[in-house]
N, C-alpha and C. Protein backbone atom coordinates (compact mmCIF):
# COMPACT_ATOMS: atom_id res chain seq x y z
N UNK A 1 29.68 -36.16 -13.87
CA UNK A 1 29.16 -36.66 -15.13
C UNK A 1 29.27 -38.19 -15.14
N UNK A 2 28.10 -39.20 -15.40
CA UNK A 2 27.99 -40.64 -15.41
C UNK A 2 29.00 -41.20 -16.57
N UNK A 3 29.95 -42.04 -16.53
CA UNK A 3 30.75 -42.74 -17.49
C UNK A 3 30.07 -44.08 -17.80
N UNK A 4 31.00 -44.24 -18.63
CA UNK A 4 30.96 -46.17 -19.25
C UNK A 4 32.02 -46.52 -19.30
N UNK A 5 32.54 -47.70 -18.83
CA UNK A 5 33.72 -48.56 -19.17
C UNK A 5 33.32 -49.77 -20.17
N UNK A 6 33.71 -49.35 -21.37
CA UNK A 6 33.63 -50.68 -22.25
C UNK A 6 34.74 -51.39 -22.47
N UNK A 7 34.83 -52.46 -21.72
CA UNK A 7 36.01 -53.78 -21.66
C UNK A 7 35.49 -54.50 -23.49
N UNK A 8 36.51 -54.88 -23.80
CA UNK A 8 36.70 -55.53 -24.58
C UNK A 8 36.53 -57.23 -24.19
N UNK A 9 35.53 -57.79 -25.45
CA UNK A 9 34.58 -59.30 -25.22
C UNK A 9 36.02 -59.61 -24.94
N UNK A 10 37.40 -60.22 -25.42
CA UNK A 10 38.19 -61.05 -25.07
C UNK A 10 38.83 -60.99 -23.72
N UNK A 11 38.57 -60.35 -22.73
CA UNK A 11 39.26 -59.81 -21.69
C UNK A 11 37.95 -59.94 -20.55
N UNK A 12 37.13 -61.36 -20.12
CA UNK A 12 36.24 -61.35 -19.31
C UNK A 12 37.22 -60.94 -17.95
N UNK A 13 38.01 -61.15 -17.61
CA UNK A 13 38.51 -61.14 -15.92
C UNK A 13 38.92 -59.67 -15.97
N UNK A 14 38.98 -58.97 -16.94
CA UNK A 14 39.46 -57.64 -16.47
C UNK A 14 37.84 -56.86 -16.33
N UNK A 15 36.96 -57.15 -17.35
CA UNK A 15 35.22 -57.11 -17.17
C UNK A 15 34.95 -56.91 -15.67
N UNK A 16 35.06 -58.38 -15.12
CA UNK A 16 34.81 -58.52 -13.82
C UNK A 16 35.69 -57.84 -12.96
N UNK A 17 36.53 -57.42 -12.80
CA UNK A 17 37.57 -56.44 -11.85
C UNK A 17 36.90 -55.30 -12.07
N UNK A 18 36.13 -54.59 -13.55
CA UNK A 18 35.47 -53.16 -13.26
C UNK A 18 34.47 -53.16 -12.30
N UNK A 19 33.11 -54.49 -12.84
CA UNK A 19 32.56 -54.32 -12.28
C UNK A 19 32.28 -55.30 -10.65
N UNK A 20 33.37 -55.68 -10.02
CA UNK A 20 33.34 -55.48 -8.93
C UNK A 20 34.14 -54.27 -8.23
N UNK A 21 35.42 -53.67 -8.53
CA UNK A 21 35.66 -52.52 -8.00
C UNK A 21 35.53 -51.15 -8.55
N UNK A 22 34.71 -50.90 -9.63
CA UNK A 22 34.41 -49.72 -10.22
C UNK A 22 33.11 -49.27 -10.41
N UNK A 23 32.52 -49.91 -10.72
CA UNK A 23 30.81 -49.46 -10.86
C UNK A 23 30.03 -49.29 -9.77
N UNK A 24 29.82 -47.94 -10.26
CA UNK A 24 28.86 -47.65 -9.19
C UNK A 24 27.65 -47.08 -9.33
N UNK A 25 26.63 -47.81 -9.26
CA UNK A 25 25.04 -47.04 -10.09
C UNK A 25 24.88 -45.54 -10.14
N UNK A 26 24.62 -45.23 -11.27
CA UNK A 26 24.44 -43.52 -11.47
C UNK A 26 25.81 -42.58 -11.96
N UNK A 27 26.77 -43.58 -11.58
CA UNK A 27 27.76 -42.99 -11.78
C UNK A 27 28.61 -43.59 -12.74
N UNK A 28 29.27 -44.62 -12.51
CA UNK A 28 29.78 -45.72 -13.30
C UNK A 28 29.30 -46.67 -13.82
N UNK A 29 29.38 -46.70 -15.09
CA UNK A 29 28.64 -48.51 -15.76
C UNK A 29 29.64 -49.20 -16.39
N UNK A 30 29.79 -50.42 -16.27
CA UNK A 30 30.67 -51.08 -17.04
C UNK A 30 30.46 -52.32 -17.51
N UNK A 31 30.10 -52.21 -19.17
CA UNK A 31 29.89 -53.09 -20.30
C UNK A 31 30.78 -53.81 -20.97
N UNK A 32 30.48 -55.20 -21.51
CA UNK A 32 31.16 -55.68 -22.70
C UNK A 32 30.84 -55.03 -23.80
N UNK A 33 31.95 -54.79 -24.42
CA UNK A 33 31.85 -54.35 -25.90
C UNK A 33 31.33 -55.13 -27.22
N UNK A 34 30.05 -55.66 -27.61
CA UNK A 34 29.29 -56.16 -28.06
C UNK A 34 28.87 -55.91 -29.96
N UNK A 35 29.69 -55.24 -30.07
CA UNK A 35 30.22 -54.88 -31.44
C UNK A 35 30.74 -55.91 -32.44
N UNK A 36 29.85 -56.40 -33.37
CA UNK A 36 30.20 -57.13 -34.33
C UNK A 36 30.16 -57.56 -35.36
N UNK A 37 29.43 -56.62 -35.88
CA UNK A 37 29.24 -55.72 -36.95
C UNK A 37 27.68 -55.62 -37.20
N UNK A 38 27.12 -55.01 -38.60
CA UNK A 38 25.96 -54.50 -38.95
C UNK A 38 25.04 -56.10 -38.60
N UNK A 39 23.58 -56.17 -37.58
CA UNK A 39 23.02 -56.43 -37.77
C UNK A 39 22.21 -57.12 -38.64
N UNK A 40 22.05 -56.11 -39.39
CA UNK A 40 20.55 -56.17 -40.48
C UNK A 40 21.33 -57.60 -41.88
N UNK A 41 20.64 -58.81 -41.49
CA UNK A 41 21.31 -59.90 -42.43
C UNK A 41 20.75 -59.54 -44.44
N UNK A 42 20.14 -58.95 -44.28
CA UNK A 42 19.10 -58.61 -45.61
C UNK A 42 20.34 -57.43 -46.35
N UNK A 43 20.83 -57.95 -47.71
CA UNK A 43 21.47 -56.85 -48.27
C UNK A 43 20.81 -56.03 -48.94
N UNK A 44 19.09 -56.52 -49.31
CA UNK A 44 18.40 -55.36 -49.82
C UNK A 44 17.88 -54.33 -48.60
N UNK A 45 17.42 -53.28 -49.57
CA UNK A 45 17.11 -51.76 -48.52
C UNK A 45 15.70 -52.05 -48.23
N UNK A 46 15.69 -51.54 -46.94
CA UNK A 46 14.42 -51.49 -46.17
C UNK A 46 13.25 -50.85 -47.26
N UNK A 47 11.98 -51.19 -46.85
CA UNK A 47 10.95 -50.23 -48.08
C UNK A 47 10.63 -49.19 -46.91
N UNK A 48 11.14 -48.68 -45.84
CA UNK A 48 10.97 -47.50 -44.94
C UNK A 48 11.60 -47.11 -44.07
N UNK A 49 12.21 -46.75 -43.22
CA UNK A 49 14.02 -47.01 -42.41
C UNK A 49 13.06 -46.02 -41.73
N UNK A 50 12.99 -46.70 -40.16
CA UNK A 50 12.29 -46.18 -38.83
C UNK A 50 13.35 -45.28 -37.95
N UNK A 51 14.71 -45.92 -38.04
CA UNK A 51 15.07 -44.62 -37.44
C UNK A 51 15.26 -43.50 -38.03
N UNK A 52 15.44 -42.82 -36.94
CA UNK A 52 15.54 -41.37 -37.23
C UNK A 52 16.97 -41.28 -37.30
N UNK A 53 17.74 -41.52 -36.91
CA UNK A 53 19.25 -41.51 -36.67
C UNK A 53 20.21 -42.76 -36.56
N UNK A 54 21.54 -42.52 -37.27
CA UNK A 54 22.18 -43.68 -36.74
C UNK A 54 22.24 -43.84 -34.99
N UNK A 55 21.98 -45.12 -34.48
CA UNK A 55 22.24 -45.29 -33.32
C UNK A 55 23.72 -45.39 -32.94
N UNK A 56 24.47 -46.08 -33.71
CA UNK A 56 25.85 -46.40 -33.24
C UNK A 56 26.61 -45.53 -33.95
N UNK A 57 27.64 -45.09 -33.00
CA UNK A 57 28.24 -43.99 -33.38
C UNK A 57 29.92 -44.61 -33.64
N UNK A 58 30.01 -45.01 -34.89
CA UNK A 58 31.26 -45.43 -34.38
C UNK A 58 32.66 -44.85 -34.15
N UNK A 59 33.69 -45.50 -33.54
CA UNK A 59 35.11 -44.93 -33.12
C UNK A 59 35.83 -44.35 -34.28
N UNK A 60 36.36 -43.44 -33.72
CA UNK A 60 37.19 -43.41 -34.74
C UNK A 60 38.78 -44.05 -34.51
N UNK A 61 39.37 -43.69 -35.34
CA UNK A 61 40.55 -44.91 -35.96
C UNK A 61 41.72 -44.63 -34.30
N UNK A 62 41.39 -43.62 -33.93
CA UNK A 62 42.23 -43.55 -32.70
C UNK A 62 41.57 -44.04 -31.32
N UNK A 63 40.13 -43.81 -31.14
CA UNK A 63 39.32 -44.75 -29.95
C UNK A 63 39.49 -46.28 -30.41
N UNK A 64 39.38 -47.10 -32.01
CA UNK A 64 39.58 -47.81 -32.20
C UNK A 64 41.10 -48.62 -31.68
N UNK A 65 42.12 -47.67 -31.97
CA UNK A 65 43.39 -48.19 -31.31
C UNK A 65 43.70 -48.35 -30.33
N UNK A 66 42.71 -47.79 -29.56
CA UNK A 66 42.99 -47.53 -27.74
C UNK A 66 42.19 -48.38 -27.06
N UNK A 67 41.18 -48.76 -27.72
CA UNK A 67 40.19 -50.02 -27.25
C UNK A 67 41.52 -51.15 -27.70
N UNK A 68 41.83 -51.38 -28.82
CA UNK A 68 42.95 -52.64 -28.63
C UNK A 68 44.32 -52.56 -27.83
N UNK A 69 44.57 -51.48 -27.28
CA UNK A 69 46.05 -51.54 -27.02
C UNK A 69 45.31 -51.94 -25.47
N UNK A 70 44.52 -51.19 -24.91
CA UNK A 70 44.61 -50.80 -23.49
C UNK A 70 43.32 -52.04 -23.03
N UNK A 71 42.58 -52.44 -23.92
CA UNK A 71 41.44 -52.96 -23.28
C UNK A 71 40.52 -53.21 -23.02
N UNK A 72 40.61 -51.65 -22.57
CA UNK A 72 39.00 -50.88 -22.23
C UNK A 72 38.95 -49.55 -22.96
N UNK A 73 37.76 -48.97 -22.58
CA UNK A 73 37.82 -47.15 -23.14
C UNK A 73 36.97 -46.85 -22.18
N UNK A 74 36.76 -45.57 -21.68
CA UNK A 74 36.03 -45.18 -20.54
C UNK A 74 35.27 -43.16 -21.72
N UNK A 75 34.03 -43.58 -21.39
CA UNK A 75 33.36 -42.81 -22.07
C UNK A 75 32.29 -41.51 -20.94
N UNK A 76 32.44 -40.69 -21.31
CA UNK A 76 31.14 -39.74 -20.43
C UNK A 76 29.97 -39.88 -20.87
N UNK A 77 28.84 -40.07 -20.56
CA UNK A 77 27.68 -39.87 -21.06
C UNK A 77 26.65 -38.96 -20.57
């Protein structure tokens, strides 16, 4: 099953240690975590909302803690 390693933005040299000794196309990917909050600058509501679904799924309060303690989080996709 293909994973993700999402390193955390403050931690570039540990970034670069995945993806020189961990990634491996098809199998392993490894991203900065690019999370910073809602997008959309407009506090009024769209007049039609195109997606179909939320895209971002977010952590919950325990993936949240484990992305700060450890770093990274490593996900299946």
């Amino acid at each position: 099953m293909p994973r993700l390693v999402i390193v955390r933005q403050d931690r570039p040299s540990l970034y670069e240690y995945f993806k020189t000794y961990t990634e491996k196309p098809g199998e392993i990917a490894v991203i900065s975590d690019r999370r910073i909050g809602e997008r959309r600058q407009q506090p009024d509501p769209v007049p039609f909302e195109r997606r179909r679904r939320q895209r971002r799924t977010p952590l919950s309060p325990h993936q949240e803690q484990e992305l700060e303690e450890m770093w990274f989080r490593i996900v299946e996709i």
